[in-house]
N, C-alpha and C. Protein backbone atom coordinates (compact mmCIF):
# COMPACT_ATOMS: atom_id res chain seq x y z
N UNK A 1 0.83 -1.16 0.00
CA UNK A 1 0.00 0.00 0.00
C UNK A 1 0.89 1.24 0.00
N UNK A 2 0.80 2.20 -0.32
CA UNK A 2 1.42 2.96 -1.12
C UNK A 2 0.56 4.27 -0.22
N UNK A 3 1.31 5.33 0.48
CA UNK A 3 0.69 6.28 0.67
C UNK A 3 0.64 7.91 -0.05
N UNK A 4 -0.17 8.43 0.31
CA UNK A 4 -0.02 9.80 -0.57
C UNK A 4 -0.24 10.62 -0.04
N UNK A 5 -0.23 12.16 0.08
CA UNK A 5 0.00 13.18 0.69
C UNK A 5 -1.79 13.53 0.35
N UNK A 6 -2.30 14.55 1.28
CA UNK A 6 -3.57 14.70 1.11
C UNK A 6 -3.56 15.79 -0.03
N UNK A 7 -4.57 15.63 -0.92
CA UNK A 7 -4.72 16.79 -2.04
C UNK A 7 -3.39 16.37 -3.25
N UNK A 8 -2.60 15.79 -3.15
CA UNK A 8 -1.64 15.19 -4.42
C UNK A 8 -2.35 14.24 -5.15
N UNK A 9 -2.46 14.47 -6.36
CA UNK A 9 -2.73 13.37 -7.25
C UNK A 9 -1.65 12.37 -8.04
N UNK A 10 -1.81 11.94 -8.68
CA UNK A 10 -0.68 10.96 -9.23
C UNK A 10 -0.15 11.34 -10.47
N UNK A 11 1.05 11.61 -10.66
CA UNK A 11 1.57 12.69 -11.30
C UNK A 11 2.35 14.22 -11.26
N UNK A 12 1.26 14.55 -10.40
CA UNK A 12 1.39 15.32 -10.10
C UNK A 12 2.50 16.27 -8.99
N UNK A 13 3.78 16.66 -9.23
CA UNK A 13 4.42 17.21 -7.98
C UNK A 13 4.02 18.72 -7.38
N UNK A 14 4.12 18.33 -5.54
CA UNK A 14 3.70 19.49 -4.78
C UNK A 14 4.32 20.82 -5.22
N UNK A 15 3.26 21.91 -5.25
CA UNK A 15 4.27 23.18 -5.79
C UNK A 15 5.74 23.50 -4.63
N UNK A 16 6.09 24.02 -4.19
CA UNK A 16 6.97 24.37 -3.48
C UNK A 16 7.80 25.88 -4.05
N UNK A 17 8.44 26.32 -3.05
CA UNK A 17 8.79 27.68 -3.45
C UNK A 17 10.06 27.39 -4.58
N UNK A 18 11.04 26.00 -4.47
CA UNK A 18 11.96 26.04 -5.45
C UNK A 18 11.12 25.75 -6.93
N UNK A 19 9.90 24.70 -7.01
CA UNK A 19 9.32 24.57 -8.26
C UNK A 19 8.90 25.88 -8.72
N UNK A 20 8.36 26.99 -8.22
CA UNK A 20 7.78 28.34 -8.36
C UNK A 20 9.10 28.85 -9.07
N UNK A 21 9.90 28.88 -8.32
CA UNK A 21 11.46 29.67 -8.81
C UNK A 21 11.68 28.99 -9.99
N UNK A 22 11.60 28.10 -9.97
CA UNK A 22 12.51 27.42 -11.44
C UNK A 22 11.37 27.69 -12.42
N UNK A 23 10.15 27.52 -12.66
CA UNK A 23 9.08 28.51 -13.21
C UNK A 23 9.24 29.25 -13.84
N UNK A 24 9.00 30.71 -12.99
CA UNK A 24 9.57 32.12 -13.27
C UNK A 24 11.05 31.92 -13.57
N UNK A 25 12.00 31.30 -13.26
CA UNK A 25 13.23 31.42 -13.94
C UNK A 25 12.95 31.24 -15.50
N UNK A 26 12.98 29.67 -15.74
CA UNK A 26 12.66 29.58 -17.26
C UNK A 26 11.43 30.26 -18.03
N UNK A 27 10.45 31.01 -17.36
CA UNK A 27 9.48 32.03 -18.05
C UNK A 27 10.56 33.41 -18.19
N UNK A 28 11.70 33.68 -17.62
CA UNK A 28 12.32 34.98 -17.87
C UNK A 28 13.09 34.49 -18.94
N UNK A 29 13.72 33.31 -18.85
CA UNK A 29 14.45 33.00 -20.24
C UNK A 29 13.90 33.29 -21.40
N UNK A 30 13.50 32.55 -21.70
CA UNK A 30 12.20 32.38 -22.77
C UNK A 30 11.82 33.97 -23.59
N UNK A 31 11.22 34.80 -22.22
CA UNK A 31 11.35 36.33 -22.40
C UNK A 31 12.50 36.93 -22.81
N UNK A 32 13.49 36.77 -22.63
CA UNK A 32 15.01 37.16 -23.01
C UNK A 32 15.40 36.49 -24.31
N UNK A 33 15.00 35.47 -24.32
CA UNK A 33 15.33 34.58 -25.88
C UNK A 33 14.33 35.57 -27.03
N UNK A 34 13.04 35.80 -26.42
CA UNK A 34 12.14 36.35 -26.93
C UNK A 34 12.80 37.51 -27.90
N UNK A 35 13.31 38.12 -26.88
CA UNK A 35 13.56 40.18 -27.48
C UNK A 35 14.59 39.89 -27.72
N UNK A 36 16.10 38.85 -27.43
CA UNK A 36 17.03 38.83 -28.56
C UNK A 36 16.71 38.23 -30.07
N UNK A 37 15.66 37.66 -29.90
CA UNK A 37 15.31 37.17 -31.12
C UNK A 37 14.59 38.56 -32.59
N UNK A 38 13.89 39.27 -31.49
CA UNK A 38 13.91 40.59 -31.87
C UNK A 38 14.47 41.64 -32.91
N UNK A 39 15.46 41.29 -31.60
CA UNK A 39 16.68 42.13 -32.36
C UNK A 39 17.61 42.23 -33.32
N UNK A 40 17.37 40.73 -33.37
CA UNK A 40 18.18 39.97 -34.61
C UNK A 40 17.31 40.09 -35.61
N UNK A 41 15.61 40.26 -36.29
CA UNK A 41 15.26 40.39 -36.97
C UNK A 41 15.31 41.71 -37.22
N UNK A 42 15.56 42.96 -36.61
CA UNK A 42 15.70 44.16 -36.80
C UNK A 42 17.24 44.76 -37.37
N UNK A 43 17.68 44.10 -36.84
CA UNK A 43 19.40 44.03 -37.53
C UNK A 43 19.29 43.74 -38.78
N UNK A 44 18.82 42.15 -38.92
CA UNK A 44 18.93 41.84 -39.81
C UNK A 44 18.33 42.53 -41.00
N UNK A 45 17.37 42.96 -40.27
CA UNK A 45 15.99 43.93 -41.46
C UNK A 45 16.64 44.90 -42.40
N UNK A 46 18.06 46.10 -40.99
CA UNK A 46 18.61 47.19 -41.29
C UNK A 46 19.62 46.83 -42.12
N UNK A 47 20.33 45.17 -42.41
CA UNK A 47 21.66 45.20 -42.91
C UNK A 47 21.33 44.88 -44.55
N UNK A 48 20.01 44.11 -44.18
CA UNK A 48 19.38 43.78 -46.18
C UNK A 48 18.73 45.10 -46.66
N UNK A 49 18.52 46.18 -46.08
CA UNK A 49 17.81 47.68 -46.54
C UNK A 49 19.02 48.29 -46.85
N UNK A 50 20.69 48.20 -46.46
CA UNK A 50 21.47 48.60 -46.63
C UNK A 50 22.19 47.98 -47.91
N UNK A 51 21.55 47.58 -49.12
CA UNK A 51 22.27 46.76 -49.45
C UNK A 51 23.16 47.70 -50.65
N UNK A 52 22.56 49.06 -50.80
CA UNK A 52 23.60 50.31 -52.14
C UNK A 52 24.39 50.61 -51.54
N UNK A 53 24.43 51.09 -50.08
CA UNK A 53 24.96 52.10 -49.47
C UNK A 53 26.24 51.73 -48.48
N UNK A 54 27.76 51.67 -49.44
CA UNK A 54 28.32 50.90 -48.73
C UNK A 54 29.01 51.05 -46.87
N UNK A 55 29.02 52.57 -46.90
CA UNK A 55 29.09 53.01 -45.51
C UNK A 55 28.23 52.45 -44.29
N UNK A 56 27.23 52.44 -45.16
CA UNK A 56 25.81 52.31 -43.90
C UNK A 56 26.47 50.82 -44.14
N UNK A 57 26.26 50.01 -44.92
CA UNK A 57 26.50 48.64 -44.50
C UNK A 57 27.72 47.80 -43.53
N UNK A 58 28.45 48.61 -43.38
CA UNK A 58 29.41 48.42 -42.77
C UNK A 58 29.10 48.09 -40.90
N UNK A 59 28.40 49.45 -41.27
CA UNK A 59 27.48 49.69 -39.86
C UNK A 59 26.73 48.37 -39.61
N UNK A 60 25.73 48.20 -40.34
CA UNK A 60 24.59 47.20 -40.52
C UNK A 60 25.04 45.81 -39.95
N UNK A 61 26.10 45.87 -40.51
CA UNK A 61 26.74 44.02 -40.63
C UNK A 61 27.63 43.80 -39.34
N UNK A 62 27.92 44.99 -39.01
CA UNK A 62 28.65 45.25 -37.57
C UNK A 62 27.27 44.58 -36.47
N UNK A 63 26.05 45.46 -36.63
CA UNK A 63 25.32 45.84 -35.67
C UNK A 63 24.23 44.46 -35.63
N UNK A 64 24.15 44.05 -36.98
CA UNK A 64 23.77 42.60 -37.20
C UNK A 64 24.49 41.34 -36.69
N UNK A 65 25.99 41.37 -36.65
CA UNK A 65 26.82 39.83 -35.60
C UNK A 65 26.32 40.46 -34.39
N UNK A 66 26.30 41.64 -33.66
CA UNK A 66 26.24 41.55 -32.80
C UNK A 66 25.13 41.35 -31.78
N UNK A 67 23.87 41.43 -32.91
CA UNK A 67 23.00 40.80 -32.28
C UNK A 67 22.54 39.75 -32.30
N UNK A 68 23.49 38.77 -33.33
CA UNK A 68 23.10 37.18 -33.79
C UNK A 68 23.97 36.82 -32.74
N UNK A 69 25.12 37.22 -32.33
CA UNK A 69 26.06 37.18 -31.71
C UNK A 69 25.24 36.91 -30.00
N UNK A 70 24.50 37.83 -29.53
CA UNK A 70 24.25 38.00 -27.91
C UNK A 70 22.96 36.79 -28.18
N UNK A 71 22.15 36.53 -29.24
CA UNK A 71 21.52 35.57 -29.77
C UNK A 71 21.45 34.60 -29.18
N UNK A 72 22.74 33.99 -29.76
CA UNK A 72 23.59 32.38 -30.08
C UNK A 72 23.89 32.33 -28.39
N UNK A 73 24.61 33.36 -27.80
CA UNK A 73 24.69 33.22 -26.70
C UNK A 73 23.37 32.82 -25.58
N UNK A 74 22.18 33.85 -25.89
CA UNK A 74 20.93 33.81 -24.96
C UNK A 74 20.07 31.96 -25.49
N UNK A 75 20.57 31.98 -26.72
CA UNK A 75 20.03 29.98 -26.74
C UNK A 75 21.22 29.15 -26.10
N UNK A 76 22.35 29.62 -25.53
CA UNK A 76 22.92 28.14 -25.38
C UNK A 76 22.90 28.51 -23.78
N UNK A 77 22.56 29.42 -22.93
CA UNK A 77 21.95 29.94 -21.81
C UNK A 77 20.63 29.14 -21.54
N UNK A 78 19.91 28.64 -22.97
CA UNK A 78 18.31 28.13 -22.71
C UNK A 78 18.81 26.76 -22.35
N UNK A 79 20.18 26.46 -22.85
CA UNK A 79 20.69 24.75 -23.37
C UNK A 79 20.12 24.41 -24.50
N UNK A 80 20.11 25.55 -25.65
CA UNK A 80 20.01 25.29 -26.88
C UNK A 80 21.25 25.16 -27.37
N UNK A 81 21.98 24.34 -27.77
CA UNK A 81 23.38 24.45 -28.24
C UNK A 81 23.69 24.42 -29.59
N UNK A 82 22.33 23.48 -30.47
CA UNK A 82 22.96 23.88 -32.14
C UNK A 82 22.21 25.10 -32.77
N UNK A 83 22.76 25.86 -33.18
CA UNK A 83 22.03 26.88 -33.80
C UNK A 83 21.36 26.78 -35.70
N UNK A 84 21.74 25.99 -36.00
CA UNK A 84 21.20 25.38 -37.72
C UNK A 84 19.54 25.99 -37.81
N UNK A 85 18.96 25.68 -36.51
CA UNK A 85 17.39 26.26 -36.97
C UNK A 85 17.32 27.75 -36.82
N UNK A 86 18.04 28.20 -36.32
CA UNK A 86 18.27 29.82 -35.72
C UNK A 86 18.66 30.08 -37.16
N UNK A 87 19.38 29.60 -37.60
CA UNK A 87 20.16 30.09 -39.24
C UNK A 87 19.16 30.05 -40.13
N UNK A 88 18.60 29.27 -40.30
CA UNK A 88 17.77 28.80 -41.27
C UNK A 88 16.29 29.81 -40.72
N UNK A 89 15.78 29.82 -39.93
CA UNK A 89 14.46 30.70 -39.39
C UNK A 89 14.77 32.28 -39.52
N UNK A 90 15.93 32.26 -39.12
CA UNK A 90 16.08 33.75 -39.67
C UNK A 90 16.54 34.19 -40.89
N UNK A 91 17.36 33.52 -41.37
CA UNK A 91 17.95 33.81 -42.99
C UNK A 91 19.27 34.30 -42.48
N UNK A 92 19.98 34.34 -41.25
CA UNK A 92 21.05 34.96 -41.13
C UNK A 92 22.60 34.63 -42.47
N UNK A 93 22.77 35.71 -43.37
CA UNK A 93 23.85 35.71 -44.33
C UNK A 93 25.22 34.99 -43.71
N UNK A 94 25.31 34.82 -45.07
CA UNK A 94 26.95 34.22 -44.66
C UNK A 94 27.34 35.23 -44.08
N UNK A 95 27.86 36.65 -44.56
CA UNK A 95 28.98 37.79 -44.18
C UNK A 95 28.35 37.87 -42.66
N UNK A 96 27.19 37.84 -42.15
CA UNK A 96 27.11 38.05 -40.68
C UNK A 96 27.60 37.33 -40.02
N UNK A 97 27.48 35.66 -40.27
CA UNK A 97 28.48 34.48 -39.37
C UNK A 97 29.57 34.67 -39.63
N UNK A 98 30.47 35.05 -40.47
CA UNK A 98 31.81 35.10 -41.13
C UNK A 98 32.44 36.07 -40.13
N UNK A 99 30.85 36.96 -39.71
CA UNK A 99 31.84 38.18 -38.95
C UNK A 99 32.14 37.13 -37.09
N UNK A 100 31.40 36.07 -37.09
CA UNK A 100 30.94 35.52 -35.74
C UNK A 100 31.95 34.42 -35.42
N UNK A 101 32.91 34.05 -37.19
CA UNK A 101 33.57 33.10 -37.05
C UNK A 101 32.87 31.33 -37.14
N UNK A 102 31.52 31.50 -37.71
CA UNK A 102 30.97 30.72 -37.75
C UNK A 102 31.14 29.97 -38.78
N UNK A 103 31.64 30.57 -39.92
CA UNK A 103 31.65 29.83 -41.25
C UNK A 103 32.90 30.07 -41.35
């Protein structure tokens, strides 16, 4: 016979203040993965609108690793470690990984 705590069902684990924390921890990740993900489409947006203007692009492609860059970092923070779908979902260019050392 097998006992159980009153109000637990089977399956089910008791909340507790560390399950709450780890919760809201990985709900802030997620949020942070969120708006670097953001940012990387906005980079990316500014470095393909730059594509006559070779000054501005310089800028662009700078300002673009560095947000694929804090990116790559905020997924392997999630324990995302391969980035191939990140590449592919965003369209990130060769010359932006090239700047990341990726290619």
């Amino acid at each position: 016979m097998s006992l159980r705590l009153p109000g637990s069902s089977a399956g089910r684990r008791l909340q507790t203040g560390v399950d709450t924390l780890d919760y809201e921890l990985a709900e802030e990740m997620a949020i942070s993965l969120g708006r670097a993900g953001e940012r990387v489409e906005k980079a990316l947006s500014a470095y393909r609108a730059s594509r006559n203007d070779d000054e501005l692009r310089a800028s662009t492609l700078k300002a673009a690793a560095r947000a694929v860059h804090a990116y790559f970092i905020q997924r392997e923070l999630c324990g995302l470690r391969r980035h191939d779908d990140a590449i592919r979902h965003y369209e990130i260019p060769r010359e932006v990984l090239a700047r990341l050392g990726a290619c």
